[in-house]
N, C-alpha and C. Protein backbone atom coordinates (compact mmCIF):
# COMPACT_ATOMS: atom_id res chain seq x y z
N UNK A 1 192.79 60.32 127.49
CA UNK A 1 192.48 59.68 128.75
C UNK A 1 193.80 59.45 129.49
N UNK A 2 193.49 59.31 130.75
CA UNK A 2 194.66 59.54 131.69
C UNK A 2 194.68 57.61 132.60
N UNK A 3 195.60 57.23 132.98
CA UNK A 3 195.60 56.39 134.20
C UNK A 3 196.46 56.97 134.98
N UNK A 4 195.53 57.59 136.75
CA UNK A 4 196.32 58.31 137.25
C UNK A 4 196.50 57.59 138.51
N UNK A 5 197.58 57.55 139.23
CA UNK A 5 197.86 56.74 140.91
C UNK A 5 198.16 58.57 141.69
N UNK A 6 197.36 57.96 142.90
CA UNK A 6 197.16 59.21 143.65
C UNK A 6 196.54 58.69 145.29
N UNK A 7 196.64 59.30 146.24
CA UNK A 7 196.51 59.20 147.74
C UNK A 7 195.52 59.79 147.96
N UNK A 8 194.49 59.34 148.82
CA UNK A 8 192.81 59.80 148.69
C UNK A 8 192.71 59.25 150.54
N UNK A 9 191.24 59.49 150.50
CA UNK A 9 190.79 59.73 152.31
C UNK A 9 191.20 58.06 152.43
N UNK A 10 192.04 58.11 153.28
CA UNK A 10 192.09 56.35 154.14
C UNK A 10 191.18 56.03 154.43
N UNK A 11 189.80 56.30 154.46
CA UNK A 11 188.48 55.99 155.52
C UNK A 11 187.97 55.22 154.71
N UNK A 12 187.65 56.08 153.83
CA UNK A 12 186.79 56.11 152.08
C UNK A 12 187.04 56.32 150.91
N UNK A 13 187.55 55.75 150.35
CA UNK A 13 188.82 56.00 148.90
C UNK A 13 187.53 56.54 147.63
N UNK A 14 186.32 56.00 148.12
CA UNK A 14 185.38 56.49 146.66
C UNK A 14 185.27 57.79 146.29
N UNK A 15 184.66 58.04 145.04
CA UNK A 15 184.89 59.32 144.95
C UNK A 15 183.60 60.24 145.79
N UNK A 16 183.53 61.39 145.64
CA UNK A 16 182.95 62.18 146.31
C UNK A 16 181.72 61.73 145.53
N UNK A 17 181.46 61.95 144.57
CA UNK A 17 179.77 62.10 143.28
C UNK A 17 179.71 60.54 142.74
N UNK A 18 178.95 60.54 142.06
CA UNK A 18 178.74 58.93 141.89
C UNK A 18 177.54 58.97 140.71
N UNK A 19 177.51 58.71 139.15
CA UNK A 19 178.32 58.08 138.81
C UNK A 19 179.87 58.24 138.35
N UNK A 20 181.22 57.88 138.64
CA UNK A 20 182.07 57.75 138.13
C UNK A 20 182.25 57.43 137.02
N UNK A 21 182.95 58.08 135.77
CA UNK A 21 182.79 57.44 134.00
C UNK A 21 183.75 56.73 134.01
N UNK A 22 184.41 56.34 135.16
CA UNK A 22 185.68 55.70 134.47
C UNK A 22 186.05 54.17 135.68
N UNK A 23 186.62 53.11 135.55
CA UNK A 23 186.80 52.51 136.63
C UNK A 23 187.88 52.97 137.15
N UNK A 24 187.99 52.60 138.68
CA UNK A 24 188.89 52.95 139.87
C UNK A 24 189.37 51.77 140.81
N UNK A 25 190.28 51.85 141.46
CA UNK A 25 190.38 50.06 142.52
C UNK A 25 191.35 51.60 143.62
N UNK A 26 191.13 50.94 145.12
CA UNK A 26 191.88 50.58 145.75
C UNK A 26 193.27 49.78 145.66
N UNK A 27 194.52 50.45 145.74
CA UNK A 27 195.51 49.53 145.74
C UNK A 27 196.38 49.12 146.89
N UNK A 28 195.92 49.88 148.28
CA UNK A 28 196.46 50.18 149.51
C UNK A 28 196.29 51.31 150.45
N UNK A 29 197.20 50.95 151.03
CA UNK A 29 196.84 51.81 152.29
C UNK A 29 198.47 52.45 152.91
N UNK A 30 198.72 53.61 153.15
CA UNK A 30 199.94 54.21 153.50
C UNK A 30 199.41 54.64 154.97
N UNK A 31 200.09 55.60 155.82
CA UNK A 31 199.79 56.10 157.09
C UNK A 31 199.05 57.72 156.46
N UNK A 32 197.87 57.47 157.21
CA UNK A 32 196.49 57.96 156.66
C UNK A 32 196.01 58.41 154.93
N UNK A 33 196.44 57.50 154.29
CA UNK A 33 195.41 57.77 152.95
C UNK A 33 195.84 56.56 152.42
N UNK A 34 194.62 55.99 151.55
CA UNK A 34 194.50 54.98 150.82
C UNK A 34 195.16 55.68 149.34
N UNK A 35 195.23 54.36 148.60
CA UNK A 35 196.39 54.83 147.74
C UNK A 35 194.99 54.67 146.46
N UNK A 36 194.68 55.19 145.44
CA UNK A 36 193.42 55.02 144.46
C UNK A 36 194.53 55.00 142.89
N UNK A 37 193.72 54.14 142.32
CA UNK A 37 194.27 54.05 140.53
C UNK A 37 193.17 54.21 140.12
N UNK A 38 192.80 55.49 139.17
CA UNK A 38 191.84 55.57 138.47
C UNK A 38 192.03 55.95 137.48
N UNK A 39 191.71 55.72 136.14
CA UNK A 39 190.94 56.52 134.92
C UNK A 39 190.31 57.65 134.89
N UNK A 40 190.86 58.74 134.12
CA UNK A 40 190.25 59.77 134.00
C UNK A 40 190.60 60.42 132.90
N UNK A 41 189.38 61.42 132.51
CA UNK A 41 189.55 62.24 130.55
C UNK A 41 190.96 63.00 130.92
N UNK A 42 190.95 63.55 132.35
CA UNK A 42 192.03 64.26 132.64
C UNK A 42 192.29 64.77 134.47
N UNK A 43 193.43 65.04 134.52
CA UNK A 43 193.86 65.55 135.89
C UNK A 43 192.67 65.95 137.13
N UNK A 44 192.02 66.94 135.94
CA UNK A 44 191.23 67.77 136.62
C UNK A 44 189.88 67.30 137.35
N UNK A 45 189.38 65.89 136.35
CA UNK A 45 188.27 65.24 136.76
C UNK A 45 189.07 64.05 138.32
N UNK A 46 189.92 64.25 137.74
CA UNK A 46 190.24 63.02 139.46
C UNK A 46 190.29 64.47 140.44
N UNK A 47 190.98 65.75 140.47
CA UNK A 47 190.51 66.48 141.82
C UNK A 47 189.29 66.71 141.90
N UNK A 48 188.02 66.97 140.51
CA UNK A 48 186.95 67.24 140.87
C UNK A 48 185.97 65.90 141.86
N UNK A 49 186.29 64.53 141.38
CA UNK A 49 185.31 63.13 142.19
C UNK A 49 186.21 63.40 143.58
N UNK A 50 188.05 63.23 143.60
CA UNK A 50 188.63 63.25 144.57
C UNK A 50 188.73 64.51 145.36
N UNK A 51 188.29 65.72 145.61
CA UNK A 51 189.55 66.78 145.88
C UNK A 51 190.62 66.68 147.14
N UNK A 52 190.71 65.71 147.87
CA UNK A 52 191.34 65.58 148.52
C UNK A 52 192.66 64.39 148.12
N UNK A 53 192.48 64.68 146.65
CA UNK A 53 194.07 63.32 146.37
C UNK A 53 195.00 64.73 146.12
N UNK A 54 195.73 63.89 147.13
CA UNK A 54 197.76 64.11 146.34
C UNK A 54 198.62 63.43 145.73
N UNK A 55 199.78 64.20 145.91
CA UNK A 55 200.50 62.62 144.96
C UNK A 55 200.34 62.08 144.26
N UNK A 56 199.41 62.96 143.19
CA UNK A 56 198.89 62.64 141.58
C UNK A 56 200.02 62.16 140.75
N UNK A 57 200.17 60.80 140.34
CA UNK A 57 200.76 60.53 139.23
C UNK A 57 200.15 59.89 137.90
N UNK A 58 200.55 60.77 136.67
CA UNK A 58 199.84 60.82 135.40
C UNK A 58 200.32 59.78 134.58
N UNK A 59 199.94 58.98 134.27
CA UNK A 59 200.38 58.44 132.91
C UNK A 59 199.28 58.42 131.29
N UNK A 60 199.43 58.96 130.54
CA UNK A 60 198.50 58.71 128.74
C UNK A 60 198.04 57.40 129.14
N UNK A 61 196.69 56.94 128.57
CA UNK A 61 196.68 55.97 128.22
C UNK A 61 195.60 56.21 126.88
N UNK A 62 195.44 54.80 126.62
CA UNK A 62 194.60 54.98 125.40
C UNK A 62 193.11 53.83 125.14
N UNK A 63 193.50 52.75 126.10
CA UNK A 63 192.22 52.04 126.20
C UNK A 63 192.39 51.43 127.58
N UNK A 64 191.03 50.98 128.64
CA UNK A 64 191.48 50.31 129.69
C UNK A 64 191.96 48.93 129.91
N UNK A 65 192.55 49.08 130.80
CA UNK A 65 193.39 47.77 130.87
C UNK A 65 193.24 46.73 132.15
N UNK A 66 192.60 45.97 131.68
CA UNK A 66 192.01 45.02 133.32
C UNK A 66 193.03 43.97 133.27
N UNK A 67 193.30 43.55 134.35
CA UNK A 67 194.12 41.81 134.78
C UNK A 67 193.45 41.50 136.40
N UNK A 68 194.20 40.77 136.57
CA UNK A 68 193.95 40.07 137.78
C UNK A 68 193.56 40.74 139.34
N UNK A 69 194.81 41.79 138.86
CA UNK A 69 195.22 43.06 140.19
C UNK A 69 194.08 44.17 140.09
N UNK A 70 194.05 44.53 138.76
CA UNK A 70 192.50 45.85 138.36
C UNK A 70 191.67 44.88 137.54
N UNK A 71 190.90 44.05 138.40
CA UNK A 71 189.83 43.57 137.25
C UNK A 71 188.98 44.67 137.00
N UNK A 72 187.69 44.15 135.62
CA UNK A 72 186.85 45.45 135.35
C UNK A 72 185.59 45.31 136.61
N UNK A 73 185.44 46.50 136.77
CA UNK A 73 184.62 46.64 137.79
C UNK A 73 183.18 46.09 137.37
N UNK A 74 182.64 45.73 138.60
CA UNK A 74 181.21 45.37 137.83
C UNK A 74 180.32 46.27 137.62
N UNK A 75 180.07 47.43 138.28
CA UNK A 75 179.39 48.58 138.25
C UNK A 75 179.75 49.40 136.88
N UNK A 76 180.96 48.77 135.83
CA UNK A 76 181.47 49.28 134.55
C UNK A 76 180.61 48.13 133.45
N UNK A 77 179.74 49.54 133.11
CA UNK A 77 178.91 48.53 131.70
C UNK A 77 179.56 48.66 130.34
């Protein structure tokens, strides 16, 4: 599993399909694209919900990690 930060539509940061397997937050906003942190098995599933993110950055992870800033989503059972 991946936690990836990446630049998505400024309008509408969600993903394209719905359900999402993984949680996601909004973390901002740059000059035209919102900035998205999501969870994913891999790279490929954030261009397939996103295809319009750039500025993919990857990090491993191994279990999710909620606080204050990424609480768990409620739509995450």
């Amino acid at each position: 599993m991946i936690r990836a930060r990446f630049h998505a539509n400024e309008s509408d940061y969600r993903p394209i399909k719905w359900p999402y397997p993984h949680p996601f937050w909004c973390t901002g906003y740059g000059d035209d694209y919102s900035v998205v942190v999501a969870y994913a098995d891999n790279e490929d599933q954030i261009l397939e919900f996103w295809p319009e993110a750039t500025e993919i950055d990857v990090n491993e992870a191994q279990d999710y990690l909620f606080t204050d800033r990424f609480p768990k989503p409620k739509w995450l059972n």
